[in-house]
Protein backbone atom coordinates (compact mmCIF):
# COMPACT_ATOMS: atom_id res chain seq x y z
CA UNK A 1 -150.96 -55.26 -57.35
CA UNK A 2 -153.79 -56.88 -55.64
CA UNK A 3 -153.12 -59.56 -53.12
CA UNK A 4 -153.83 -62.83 -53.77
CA UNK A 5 -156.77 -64.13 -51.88
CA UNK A 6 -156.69 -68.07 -53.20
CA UNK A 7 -152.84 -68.37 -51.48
CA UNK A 8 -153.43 -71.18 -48.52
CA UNK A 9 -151.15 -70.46 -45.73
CA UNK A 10 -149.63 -73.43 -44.24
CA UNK A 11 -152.02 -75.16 -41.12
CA UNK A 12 -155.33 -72.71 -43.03
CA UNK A 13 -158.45 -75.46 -43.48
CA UNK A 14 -160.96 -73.98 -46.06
CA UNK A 15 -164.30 -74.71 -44.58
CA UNK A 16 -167.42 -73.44 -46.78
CA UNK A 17 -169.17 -73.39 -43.58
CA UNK A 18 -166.56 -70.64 -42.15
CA UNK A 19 -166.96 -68.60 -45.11
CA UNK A 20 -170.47 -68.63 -45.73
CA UNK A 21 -170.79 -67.43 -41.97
CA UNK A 22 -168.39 -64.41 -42.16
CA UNK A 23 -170.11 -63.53 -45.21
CA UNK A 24 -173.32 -63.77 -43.52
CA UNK A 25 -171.77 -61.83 -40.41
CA UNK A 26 -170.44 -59.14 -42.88
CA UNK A 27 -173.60 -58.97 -44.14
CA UNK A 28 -175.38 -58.45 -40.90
CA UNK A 29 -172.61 -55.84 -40.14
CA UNK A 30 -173.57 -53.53 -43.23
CA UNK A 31 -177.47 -52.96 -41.69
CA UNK A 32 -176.61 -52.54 -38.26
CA UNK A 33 -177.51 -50.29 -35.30
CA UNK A 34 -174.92 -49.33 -33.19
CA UNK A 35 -177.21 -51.51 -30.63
CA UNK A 36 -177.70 -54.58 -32.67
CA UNK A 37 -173.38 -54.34 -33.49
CA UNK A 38 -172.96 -54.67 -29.69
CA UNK A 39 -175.83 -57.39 -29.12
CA UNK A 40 -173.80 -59.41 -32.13
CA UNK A 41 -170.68 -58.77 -30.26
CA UNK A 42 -172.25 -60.31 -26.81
CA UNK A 43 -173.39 -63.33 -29.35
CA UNK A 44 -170.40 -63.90 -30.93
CA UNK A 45 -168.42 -64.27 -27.20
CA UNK A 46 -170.76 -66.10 -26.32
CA UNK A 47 -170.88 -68.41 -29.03
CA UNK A 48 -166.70 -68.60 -28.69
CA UNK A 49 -167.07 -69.36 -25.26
CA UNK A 50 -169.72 -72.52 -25.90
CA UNK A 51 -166.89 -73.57 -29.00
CA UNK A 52 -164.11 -73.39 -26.92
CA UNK A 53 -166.12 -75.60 -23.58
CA UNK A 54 -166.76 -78.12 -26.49
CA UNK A 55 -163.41 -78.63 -27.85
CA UNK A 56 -161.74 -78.57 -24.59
CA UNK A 57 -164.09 -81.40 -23.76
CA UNK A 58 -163.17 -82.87 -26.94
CA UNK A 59 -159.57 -82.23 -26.04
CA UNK A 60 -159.07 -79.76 -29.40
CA UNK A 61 -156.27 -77.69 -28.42
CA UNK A 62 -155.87 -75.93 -31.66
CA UNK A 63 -159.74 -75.46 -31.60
CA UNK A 64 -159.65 -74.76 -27.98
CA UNK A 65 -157.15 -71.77 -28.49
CA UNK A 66 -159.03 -70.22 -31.48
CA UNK A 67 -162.54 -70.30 -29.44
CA UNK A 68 -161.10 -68.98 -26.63
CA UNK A 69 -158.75 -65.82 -28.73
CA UNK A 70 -161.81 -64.89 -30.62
CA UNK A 71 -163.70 -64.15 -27.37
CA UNK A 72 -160.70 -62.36 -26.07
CA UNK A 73 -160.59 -60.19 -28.99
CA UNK A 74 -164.22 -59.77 -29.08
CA UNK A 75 -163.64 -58.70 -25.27
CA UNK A 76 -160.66 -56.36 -26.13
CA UNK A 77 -161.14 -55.00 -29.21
CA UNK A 78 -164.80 -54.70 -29.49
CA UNK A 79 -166.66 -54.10 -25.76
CA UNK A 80 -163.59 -52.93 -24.26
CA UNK A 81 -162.93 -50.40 -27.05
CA UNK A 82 -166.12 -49.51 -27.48
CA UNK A 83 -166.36 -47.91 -23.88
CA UNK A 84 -165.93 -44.54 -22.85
CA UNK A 85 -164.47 -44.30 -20.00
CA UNK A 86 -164.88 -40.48 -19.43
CA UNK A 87 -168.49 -39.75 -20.39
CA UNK A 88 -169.50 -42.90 -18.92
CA UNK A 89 -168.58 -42.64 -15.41
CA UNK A 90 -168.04 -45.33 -12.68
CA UNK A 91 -170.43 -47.66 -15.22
CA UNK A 92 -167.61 -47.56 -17.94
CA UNK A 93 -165.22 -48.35 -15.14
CA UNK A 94 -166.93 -51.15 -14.09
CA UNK A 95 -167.41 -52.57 -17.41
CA UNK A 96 -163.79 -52.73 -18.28
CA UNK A 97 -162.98 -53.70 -14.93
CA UNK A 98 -165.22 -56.48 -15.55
CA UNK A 99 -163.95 -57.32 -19.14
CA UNK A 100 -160.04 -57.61 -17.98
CA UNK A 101 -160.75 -59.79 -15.43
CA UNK A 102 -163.07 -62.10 -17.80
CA UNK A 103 -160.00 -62.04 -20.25
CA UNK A 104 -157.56 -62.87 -17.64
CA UNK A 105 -159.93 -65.86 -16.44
CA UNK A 106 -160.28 -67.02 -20.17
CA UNK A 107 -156.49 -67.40 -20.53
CA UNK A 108 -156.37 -69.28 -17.30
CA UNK A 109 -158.87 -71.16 -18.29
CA UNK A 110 -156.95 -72.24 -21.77
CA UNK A 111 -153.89 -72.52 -19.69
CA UNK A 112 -154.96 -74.90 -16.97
CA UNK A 113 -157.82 -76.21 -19.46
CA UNK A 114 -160.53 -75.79 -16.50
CA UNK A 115 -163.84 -75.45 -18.36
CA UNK A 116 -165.51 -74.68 -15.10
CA UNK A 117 -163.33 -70.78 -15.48
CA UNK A 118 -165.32 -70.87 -18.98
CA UNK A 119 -168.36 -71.37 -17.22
CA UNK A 120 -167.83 -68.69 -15.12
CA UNK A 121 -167.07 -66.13 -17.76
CA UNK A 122 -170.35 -66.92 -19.35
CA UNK A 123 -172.12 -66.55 -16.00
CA UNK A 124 -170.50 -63.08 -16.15
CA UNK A 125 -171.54 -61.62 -19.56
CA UNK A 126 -174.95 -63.70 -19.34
CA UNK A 127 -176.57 -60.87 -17.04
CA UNK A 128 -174.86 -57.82 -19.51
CA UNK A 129 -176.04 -59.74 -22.73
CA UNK A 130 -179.50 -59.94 -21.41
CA UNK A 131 -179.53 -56.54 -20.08
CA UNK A 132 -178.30 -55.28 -23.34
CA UNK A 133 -181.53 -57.07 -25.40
CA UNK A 134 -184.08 -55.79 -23.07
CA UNK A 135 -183.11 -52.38 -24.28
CA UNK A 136 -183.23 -53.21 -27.72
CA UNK A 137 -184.61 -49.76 -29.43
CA UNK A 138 -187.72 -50.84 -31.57
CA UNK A 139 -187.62 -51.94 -35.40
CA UNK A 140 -187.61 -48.76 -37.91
CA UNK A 141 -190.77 -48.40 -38.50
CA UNK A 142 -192.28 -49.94 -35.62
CA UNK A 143 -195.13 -48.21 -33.75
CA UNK A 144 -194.72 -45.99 -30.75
């Protein structure tokens, strides 16, 4: 009736660290502002990105790969989906003009293993991410 959430999958590593950050992430997730869900979302590709540089460094494939899918699907299904591309003009247009090519530069960065195509699509969202925090609406509660 319920599915079994203790099964280990073949190749799954149970790290406490993993789970106590989802939690934590979940957490976060259950308080947010629309704004502070898309600031995480910059975070978290950025974060992937960073993971991903290490272990290619490190020469992690496996680790490599996972870094550099989670910033794809942050990419895809969270900035990507989350723009409207008919109220928001030629900016929308940009934006996801801006997030295929980063995606198609991560994969040919985990293809060819060329860290310096990582680099580049942090150099990319760097500017957004920061443009995204300086608009940050103030704390409830916060004076005006």
């Amino acid at each position: 009736m319920f599915a079994n959430t203790h099964t280990s999958r073949p190749g799954a590593h149970h790290h406490p660290g993993g789970l106590y950050r989802q939690v934590g992430v979940e957490s976060q997730l259950a308080g947010a502002t629309p704004h502070h869900m898309v600031a995480m979302l910059f975070d978290g590709f950025m974060e992937a990105v960073a993971q991903a540089r290490g272990a290619m460094r490190n020469r992690d494939t496996l680790a490599k790969g996972q870094a550099i899918g989670r910033a794809v699907s942050i990419l895809e299904e969270g900035l990507r989906a989350g723009l409207d591309l008919r109220a928001g003009g030629s900016l929308a247009r940009d934006l996801d003009d801006l997030y295929r090519y980063v995606v198609l530069r991560l994969t040919f960065a985990n293809l060819h293993n060329q860290e310096s195509a990582l680099a580049e699509c942090q150099q990319l969202i760097a500017p957004l991410q920061q443009a995204w925090a300086s608009i940050a609406p103030p704390p409830a509660g916060a004076a005006r």
